[in-house]
Protein backbone atom coordinates (compact mmCIF):
# COMPACT_ATOMS: atom_id res chain seq x y z
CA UNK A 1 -47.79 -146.74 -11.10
CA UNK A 2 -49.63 -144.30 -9.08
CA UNK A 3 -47.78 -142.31 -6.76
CA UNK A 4 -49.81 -139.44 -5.63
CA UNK A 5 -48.23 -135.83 -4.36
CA UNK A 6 -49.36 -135.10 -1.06
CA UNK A 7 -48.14 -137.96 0.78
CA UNK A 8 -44.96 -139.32 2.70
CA UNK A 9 -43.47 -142.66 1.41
CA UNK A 10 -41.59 -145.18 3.67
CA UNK A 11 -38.75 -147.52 1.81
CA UNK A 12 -41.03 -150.33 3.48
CA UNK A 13 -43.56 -149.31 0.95
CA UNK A 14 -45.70 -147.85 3.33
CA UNK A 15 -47.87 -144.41 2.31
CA UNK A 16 -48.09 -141.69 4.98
CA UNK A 17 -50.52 -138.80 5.51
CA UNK A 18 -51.06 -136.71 7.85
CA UNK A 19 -54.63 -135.53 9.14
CA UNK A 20 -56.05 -132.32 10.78
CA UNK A 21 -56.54 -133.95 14.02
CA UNK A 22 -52.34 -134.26 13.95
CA UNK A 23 -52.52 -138.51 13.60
CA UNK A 24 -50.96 -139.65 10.80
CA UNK A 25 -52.97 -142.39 8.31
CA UNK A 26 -51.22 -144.90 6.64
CA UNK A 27 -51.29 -147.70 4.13
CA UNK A 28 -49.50 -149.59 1.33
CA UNK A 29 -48.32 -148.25 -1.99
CA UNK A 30 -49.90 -149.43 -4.87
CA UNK A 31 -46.45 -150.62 -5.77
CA UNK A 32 -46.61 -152.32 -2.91
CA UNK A 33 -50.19 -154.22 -3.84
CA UNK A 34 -49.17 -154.56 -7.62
CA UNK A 35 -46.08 -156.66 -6.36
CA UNK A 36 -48.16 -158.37 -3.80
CA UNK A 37 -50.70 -159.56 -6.16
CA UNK A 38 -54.48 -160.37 -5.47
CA UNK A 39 -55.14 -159.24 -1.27
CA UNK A 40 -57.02 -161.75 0.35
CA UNK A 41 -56.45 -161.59 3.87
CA UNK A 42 -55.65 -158.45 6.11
CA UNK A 43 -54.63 -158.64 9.93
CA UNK A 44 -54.79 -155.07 11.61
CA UNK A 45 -53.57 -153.77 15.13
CA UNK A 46 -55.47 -153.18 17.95
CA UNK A 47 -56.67 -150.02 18.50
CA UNK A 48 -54.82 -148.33 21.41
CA UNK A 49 -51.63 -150.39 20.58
CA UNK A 50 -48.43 -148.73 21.51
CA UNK A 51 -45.78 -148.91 18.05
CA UNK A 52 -42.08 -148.34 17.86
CA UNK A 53 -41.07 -147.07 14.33
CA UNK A 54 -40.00 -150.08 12.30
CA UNK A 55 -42.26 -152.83 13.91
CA UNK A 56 -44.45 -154.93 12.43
CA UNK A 57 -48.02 -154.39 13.46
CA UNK A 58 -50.21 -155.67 10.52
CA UNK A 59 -50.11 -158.25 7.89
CA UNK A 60 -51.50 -158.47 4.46
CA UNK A 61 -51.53 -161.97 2.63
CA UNK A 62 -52.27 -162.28 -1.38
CA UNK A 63 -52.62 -165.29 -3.08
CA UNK A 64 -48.51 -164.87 -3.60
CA UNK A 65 -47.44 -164.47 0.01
CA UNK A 66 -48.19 -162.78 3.74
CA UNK A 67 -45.97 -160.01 4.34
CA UNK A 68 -46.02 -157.66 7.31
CA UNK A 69 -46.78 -154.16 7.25
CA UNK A 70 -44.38 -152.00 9.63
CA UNK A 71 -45.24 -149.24 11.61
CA UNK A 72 -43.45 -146.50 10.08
CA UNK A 73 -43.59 -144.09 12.87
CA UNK A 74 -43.57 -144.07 16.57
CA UNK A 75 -46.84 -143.72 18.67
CA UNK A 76 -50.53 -145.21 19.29
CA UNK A 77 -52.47 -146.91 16.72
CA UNK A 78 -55.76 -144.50 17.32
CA UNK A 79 -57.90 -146.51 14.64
CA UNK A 80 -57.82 -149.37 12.22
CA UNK A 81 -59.92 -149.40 8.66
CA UNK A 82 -61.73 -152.69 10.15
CA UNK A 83 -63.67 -152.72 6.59
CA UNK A 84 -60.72 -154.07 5.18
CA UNK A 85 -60.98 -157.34 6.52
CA UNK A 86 -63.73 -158.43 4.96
CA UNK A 87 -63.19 -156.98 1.97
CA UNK A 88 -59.13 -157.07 1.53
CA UNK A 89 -59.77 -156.85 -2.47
CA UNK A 90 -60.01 -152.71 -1.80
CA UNK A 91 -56.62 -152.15 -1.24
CA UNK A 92 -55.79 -153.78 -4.76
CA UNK A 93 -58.66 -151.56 -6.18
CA UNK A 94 -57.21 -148.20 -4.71
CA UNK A 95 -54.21 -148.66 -2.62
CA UNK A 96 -54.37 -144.87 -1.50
CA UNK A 97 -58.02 -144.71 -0.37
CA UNK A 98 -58.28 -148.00 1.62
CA UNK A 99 -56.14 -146.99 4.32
CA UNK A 100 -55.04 -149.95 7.14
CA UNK A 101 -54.65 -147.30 10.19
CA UNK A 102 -53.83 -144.31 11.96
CA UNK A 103 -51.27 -143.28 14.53
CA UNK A 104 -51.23 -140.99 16.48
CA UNK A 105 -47.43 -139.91 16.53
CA UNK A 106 -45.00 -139.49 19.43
CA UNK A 107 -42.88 -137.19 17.71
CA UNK A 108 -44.56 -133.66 15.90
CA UNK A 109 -41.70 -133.99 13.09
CA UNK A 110 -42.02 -138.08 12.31
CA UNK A 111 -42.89 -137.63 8.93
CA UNK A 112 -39.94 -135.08 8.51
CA UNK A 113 -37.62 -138.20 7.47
CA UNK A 114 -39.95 -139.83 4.50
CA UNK A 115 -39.68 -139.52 0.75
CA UNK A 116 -42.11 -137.44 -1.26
CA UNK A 117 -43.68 -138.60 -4.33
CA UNK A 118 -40.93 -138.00 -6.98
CA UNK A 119 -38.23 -139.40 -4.60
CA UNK A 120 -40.64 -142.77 -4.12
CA UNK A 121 -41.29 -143.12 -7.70
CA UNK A 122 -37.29 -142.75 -8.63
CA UNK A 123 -37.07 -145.47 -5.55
CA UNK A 124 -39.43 -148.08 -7.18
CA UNK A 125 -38.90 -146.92 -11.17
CA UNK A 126 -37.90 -149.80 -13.22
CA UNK A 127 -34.41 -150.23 -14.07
């Protein structure tokens, strides 16, 4: 599984990163994808959409199941990856480069509270 250094990780099995302009991007783990099986629809939130941490504001659905994707942090969606929704496939090619959207956060130290890559992995590692 690839769980790259760099990044926060939610236990929602959402990826977090943080960008120069101070929002924070964020997407699904490729755990997350694997266990989710082939994407084929993606439903993203409106830019300028105010999120509290823990709600649902975007859903992916595989050939499996829909499941919603929760806003990990507090704030204002700022953009969405709109590329994703006609091509939903990406995010099972590289779950860390096709991104879903960015916030821009309420709170300077949101990301203070997430796992890093080794704590994620030992989260999701088979028993």
């Amino acid at each position: 599984m690839n769980v790259p250094n760099g990044l926060k990780y939610a236990n929602t099995h959402e990826w977090l990163r943080r960008e120069d302009d101070g929002s924070v991007t964020i997407g699904i783990t490729d755990h997350a994808q694997k266990a989710l099986g082939d994407l084929v629809y993606i439903e993203l939130p409106t830019v300028g959409r105010q999120v509290m941490a823990g709600e649902a504001c975007a859903v992916v659905e595989s050939v499996k199941a829909a499941s919603d994707v929760y806003a990990p942090i507090a704030g204002e969606i700022v953009a969405a990856n709109d590329a994703l929704t006609g091509t939903p496939e990406a995010v099972n090619e590289d779950a860390y480069a096709a991104w879903l959207f960015r916030i821009r956060p309420s709170d300077e130290d949101a990301l203070a509270p997430f796992m890093d890559a080794d704590a994620y992995q030992k989260l999701t590692a088979e028993p």
